[in-house]
C-alpha atoms as a PDB file:
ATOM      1  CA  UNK A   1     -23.532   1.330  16.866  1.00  0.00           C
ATOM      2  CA  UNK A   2     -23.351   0.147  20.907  1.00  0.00           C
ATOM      3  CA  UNK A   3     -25.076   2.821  22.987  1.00  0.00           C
ATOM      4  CA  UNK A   4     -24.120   1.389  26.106  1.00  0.00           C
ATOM      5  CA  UNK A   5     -21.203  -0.760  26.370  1.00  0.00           C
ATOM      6  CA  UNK A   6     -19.090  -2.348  29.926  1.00  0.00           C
ATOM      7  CA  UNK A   7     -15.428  -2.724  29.516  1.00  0.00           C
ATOM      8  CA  UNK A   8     -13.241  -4.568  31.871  1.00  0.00           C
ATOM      9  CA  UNK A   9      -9.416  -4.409  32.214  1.00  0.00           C
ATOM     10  CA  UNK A  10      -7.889  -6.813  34.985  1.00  0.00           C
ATOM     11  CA  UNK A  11      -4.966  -7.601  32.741  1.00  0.00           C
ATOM     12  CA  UNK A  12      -2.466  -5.764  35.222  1.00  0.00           C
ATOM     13  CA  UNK A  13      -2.311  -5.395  38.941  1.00  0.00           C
ATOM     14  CA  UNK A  14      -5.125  -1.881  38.187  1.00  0.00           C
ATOM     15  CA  UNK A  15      -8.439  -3.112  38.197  1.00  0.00           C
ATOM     16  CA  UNK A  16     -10.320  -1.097  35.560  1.00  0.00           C
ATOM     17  CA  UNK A  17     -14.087  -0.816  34.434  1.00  0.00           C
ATOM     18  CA  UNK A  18     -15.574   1.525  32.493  1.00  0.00           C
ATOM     19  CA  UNK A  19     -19.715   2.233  31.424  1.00  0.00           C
ATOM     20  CA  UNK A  20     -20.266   4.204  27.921  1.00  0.00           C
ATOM     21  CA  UNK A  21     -24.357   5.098  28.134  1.00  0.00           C
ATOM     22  CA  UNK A  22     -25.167   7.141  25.193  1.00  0.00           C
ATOM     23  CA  UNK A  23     -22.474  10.008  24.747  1.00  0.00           C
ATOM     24  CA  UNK A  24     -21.537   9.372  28.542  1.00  0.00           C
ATOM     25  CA  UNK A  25     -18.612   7.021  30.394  1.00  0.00           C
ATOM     26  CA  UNK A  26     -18.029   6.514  33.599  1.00  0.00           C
ATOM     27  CA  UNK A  27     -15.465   4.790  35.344  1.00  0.00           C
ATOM     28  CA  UNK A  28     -13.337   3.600  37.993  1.00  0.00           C
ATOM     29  CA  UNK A  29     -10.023   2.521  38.686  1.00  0.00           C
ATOM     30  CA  UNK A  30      -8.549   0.522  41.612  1.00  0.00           C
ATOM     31  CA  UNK A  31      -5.088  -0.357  42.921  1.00  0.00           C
ATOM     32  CA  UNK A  32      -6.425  -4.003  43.681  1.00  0.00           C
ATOM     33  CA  UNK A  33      -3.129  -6.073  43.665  1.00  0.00           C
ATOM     34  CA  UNK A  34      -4.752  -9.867  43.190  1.00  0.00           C
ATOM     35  CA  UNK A  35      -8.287  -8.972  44.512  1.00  0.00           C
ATOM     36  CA  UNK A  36     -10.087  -8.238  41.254  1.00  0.00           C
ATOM     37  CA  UNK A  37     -12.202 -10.803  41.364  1.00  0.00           C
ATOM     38  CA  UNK A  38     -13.822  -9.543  45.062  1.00  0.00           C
ATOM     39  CA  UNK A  39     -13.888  -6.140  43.992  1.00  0.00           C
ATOM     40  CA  UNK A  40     -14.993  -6.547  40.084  1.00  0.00           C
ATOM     41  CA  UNK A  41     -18.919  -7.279  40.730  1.00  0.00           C
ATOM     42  CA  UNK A  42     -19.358  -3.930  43.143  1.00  0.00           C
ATOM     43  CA  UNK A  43     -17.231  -1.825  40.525  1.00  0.00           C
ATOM     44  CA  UNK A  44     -19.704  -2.901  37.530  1.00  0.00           C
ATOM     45  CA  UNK A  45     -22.536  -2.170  40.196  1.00  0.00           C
ATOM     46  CA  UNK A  46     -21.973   0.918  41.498  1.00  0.00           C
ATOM     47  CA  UNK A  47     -20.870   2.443  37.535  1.00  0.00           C
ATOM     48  CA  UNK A  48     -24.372   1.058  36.486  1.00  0.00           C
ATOM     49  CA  UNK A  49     -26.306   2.782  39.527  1.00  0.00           C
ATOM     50  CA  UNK A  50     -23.978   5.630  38.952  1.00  0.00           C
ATOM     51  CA  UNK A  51     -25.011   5.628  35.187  1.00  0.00           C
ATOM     52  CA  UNK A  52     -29.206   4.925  36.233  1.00  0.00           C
ATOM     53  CA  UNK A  53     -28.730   2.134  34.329  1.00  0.00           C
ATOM     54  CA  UNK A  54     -30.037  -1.719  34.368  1.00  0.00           C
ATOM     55  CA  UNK A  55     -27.802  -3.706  33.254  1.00  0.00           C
ATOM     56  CA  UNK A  56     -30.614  -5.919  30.932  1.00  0.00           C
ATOM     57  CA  UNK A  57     -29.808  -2.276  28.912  1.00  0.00           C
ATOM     58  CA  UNK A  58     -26.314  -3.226  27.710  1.00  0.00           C
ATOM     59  CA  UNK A  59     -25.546  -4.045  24.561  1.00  0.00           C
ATOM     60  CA  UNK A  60     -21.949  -5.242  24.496  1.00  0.00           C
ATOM     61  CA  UNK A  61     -19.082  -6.408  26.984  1.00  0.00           C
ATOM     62  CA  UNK A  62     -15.471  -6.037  26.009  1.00  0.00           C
ATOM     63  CA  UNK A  63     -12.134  -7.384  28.025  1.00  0.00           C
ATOM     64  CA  UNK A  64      -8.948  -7.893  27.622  1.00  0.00           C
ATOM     65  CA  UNK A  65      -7.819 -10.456  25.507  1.00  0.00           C
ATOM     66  CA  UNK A  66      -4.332 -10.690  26.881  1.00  0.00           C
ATOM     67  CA  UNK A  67      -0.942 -11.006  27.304  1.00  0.00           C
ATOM     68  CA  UNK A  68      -1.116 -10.117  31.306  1.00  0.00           C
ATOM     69  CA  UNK A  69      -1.282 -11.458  34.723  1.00  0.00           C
ATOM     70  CA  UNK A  70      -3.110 -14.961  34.048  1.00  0.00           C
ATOM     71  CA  UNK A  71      -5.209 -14.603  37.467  1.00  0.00           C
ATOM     72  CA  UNK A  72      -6.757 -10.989  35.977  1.00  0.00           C
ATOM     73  CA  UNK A  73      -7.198 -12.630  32.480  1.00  0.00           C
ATOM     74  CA  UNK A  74      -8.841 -15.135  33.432  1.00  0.00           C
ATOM     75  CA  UNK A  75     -10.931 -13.314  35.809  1.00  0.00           C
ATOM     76  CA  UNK A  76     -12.244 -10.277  33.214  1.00  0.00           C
ATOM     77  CA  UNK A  77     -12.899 -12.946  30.866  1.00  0.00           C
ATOM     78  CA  UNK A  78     -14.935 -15.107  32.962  1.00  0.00           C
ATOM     79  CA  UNK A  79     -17.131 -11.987  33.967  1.00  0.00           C
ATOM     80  CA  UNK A  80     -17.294 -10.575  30.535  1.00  0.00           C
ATOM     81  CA  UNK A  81     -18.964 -14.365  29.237  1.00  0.00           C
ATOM     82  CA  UNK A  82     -21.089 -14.350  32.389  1.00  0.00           C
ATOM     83  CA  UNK A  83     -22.699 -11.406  31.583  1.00  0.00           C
ATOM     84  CA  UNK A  84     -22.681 -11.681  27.621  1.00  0.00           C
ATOM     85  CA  UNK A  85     -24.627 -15.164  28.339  1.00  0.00           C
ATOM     86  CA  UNK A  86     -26.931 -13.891  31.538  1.00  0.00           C
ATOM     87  CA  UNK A  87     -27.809 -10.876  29.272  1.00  0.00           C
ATOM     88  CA  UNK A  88     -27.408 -12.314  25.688  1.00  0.00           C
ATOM     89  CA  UNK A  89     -25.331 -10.134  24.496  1.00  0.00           C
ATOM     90  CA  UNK A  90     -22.020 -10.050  22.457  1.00  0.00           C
ATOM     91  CA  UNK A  91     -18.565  -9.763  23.848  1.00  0.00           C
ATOM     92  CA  UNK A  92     -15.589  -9.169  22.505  1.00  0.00           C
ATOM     93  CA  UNK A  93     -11.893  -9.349  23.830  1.00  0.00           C
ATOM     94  CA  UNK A  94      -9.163  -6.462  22.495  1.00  0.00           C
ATOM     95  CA  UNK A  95      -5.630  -7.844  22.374  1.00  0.00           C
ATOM     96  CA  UNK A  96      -3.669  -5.820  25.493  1.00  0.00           C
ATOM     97  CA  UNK A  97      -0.687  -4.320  24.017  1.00  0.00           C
ATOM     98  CA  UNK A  98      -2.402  -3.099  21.053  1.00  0.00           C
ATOM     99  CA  UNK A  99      -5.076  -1.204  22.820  1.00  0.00           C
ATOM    100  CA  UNK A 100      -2.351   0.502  24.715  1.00  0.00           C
ATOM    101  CA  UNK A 101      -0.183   1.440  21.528  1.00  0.00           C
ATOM    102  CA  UNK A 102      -3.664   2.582  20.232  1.00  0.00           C
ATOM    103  CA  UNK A 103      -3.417   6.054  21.472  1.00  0.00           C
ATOM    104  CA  UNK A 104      -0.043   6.909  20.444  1.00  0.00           C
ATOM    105  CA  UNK A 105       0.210   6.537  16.767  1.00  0.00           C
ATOM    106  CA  UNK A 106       1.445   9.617  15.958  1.00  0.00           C
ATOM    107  CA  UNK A 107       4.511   9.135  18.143  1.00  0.00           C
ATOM    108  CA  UNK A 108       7.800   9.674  15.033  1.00  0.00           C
ATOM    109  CA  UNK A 109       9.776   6.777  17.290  1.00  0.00           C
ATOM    110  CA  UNK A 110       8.486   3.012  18.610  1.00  0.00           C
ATOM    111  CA  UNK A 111       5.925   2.053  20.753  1.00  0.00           C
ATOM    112  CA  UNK A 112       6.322  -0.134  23.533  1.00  0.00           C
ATOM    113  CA  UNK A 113       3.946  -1.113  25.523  1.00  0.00           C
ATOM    114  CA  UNK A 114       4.910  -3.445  28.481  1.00  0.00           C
ATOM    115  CA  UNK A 115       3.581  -5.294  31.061  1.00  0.00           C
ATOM    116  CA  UNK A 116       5.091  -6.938  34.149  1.00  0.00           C
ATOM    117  CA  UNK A 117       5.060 -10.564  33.748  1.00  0.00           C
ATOM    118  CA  UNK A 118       7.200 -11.388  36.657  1.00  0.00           C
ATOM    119  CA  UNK A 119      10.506 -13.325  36.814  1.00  0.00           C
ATOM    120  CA  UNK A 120      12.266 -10.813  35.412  1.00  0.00           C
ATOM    121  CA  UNK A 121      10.478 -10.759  32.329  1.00  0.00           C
ATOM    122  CA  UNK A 122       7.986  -8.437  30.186  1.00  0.00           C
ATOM    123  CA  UNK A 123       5.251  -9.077  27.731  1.00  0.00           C
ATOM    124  CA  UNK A 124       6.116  -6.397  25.317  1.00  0.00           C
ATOM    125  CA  UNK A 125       5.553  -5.567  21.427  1.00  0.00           C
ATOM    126  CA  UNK A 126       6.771  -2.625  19.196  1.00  0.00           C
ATOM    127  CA  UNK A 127       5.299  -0.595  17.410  1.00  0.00           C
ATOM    128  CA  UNK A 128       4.913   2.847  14.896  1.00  0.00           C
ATOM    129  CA  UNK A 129       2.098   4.535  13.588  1.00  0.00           C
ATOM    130  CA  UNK A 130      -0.382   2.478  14.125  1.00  0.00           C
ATOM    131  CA  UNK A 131       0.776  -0.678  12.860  1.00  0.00           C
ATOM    132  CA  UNK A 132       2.654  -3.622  14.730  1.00  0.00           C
ATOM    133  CA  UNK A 133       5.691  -4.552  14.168  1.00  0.00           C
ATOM    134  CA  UNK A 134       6.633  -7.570  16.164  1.00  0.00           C
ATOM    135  CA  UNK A 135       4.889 -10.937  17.464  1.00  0.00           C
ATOM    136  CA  UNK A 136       3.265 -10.904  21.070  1.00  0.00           C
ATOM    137  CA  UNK A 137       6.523 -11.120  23.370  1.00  0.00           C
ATOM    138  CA  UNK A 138       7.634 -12.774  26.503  1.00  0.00           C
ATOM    139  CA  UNK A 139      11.260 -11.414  27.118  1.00  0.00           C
ATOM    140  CA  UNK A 140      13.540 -10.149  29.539  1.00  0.00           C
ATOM    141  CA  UNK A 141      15.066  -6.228  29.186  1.00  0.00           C
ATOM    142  CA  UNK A 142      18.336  -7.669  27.902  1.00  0.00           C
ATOM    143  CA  UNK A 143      16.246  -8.888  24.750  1.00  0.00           C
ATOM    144  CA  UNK A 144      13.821  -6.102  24.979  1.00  0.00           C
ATOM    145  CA  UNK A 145      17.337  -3.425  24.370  1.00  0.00           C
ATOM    146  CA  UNK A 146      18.559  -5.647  21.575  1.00  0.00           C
ATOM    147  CA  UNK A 147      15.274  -5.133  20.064  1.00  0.00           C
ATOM    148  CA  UNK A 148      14.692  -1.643  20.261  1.00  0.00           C
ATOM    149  CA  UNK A 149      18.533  -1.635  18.888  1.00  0.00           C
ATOM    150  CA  UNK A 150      16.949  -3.854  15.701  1.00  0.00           C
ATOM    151  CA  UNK A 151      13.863  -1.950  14.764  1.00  0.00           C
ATOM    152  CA  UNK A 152      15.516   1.161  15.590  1.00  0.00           C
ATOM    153  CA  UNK A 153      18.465   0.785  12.920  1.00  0.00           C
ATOM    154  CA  UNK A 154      15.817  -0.548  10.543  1.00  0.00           C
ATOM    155  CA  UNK A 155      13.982   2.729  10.706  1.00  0.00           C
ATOM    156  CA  UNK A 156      17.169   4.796  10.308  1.00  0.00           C
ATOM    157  CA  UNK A 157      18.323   2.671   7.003  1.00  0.00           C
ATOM    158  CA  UNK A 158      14.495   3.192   5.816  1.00  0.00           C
ATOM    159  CA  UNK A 159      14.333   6.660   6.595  1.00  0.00           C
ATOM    160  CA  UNK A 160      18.407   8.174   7.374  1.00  0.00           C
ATOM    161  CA  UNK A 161      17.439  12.103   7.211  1.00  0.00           C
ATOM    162  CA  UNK A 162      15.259  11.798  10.527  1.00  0.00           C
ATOM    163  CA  UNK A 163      17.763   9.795  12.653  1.00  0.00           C
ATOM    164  CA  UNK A 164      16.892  11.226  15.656  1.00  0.00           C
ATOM    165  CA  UNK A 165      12.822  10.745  16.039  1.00  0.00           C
ATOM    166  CA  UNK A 166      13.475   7.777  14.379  1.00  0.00           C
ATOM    167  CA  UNK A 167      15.738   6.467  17.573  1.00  0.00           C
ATOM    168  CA  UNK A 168      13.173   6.983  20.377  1.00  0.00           C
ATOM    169  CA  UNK A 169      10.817   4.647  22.221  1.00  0.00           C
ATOM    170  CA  UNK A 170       7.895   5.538  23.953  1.00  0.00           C
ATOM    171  CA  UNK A 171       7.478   3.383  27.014  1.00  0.00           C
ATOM    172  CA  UNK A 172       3.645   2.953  27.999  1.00  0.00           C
ATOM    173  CA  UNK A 173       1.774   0.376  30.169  1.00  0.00           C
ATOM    174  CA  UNK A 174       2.310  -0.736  34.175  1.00  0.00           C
ATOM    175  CA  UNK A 175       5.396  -2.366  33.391  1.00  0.00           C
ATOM    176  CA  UNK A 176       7.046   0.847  31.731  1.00  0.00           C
ATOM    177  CA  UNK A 177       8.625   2.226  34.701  1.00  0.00           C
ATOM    178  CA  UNK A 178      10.550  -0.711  35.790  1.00  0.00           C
ATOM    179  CA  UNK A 179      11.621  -1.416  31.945  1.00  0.00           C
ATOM    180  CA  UNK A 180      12.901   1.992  32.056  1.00  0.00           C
ATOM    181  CA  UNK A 181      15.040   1.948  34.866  1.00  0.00           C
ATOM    182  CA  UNK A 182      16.985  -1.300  33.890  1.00  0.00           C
ATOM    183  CA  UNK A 183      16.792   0.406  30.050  1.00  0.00           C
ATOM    184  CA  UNK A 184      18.466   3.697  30.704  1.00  0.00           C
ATOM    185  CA  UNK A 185      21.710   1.376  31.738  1.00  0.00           C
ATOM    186  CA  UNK A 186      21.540  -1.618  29.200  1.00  0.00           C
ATOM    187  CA  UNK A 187      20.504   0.890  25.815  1.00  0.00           C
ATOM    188  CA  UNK A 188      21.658   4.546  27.451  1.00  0.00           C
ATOM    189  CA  UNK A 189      21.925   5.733  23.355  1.00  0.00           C
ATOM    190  CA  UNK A 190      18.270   5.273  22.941  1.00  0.00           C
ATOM    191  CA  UNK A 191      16.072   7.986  23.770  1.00  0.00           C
ATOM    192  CA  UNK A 192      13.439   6.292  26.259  1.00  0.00           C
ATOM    193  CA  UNK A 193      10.367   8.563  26.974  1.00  0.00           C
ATOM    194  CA  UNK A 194       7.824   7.481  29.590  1.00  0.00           C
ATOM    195  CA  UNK A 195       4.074   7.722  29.195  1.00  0.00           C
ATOM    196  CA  UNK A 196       3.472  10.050  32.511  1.00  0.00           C
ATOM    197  CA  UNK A 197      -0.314   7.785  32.636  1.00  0.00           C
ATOM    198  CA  UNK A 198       1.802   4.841  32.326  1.00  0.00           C
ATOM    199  CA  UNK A 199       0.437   3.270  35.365  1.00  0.00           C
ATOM    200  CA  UNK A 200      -3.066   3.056  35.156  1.00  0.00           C
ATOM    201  CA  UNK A 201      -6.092   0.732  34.209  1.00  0.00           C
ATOM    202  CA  UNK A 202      -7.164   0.967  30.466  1.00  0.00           C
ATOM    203  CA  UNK A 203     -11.094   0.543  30.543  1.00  0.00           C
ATOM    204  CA  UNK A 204     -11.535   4.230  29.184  1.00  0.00           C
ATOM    205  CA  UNK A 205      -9.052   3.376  26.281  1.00  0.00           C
ATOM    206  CA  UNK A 206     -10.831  -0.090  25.326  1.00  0.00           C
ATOM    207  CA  UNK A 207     -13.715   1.612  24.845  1.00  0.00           C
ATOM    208  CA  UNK A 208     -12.444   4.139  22.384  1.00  0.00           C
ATOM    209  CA  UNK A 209     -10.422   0.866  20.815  1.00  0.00           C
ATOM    210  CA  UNK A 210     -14.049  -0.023  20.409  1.00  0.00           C
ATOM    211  CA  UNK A 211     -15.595   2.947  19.210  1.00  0.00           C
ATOM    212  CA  UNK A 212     -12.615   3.813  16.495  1.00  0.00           C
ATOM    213  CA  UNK A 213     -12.594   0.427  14.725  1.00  0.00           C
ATOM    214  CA  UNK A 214     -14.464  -0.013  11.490  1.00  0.00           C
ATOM    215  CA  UNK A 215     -15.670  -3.633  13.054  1.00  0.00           C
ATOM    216  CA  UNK A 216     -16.066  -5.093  16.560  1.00  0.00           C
ATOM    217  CA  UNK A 217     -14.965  -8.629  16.769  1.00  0.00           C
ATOM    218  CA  UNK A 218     -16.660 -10.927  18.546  1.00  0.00           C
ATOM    219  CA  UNK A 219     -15.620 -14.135  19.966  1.00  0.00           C
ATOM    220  CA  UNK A 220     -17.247 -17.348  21.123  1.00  0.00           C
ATOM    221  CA  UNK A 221     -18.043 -17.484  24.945  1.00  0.00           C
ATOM    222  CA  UNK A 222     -16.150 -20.563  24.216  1.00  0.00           C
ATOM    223  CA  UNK A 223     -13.164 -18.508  23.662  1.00  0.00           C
ATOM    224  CA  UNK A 224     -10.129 -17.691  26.041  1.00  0.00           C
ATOM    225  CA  UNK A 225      -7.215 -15.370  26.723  1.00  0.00           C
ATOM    226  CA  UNK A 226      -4.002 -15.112  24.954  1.00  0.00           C
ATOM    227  CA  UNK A 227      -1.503 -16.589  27.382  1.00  0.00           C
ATOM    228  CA  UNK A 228       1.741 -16.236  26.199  1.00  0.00           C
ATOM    229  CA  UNK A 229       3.165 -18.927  29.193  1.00  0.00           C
ATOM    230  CA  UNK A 230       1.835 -21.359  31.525  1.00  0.00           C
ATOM    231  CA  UNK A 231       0.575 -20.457  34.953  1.00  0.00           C
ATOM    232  CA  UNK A 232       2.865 -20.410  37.871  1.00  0.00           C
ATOM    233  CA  UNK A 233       0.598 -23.217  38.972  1.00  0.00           C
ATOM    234  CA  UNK A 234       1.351 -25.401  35.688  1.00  0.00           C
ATOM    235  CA  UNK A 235       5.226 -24.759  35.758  1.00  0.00           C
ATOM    236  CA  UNK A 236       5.534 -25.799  39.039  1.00  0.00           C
ATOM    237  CA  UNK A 237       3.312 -28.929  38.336  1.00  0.00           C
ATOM    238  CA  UNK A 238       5.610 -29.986  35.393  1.00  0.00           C
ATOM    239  CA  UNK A 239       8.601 -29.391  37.145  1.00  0.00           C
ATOM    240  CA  UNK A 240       7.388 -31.542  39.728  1.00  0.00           C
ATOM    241  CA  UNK A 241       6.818 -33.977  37.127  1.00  0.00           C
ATOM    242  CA  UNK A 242       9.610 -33.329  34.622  1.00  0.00           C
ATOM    243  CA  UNK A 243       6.732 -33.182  31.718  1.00  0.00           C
ATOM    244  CA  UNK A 244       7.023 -29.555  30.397  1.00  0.00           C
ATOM    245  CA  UNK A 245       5.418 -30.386  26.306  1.00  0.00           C
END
């Protein structure tokens, strides 16, 4: 068992970090935008001063393993393998979506976490108690309404004396409130319920991820983030070039 573990979440526009020391966490959360990467080293700082901890005392650094903003991604990991190799230590990377589902297994309806991932799309996956139900996604609301409409009829054939918790979703993650609003108007005869916490980093919850599973994965310092599409960066560069394999 990890007595003192960082977590880092830059996989939306809310940088996150968050210290467990013993039976202790602290943690901070800022409204960063794109400026993770200035603000990420004094964050880890000031939790380990605030903790009275060196960091040569950790024992384990966890991220994000994605889908989210490819900047933040690639950001948390870089920091999580710098430290894992300054400090020799392990790291290990929690997929996104899952660790926000985590908390809300015992929701009767579907999970949904979402997450922003610009031009009018979401990186989204579904899920009820506890267990996945669907692939990583990259899709707009239209497809995100057809497939609440899917999974939702599914659970009413599979379980048709519960019809009603069985044709919610539970909206959690930054991108829930925009998915909501453009929702309510595609799917208005699902109910939609919105995490009230929706918009907020997720440090605090990877570390519970991490303390509630039976085994902490850990991956190479080789290893990197899920991207579920090429960077702006690349899709202009093959549409520049008309090479998009």
């Amino acid at each position: 068992m990890y007595k003192n573990i960082l977590a880092i979440d830059c996989a939306g526009e809310i940088l996150s970090v968050a210290l467990k020391h013993g039976d202790s966490i602290f943690n901070t959360e800022i409204d960063s935008g794109n400026t993770h990467s200035e603000l990420l080293l004094d964050a880890t700082e000031n939790l380990l001063q605030l903790a009275r901890l060196d960091r040569e005392s950790l024992e384990l650094v966890a991220c994000m393993n994605g889908p989210g903003s490819f900047t933040g991604l690639r950001i948390g990991f870089a920091a999580a393998k710098a430290l894992a190799l300054a400090l020799n230590i392990p790291i290990t990377a929690v997929p996104t979506l899952d660790c926000l589902a985590f908390p809300h297994a015992e929701f009767s309806g579907l999970v949904m976490p979402v997450l922003d991932a610009k031009q009018k799309r979401f990186f989204v996956s579904f899920y009820k108690n506890g267990i996945r139900l669907t692939d990583y996604l990259d899709i707009p609301a239209g497809t995100i309404s057809e497939e609440i409409k899917k999974l939702a009829a599914e659970t009413l054939a599979s379980a048709p004396e519960t019809p009603a918790t069985g044709y919610g979703a539970l909206l959690t993650g930054g991108g829930a409130g925009l998915v909501f609003n453009q929702l309510k108007d595609l799917a208005p005869e699902i109910n939609l319920y919105v995490e009230p916490s929706y918009r907020r980093g997720a440090a605090v919850l990877l570390l519970k991820y991490i303390g509630d599973s039976d085994k902490i994965e850990q991956v190479d310092c080789s290893a990197a983030p899920l991207y579920l599409r090429k960077s702006d960066a690349e899709i202009n560069s093959c549409r520049r070039t008309g090479n998009f394999s």
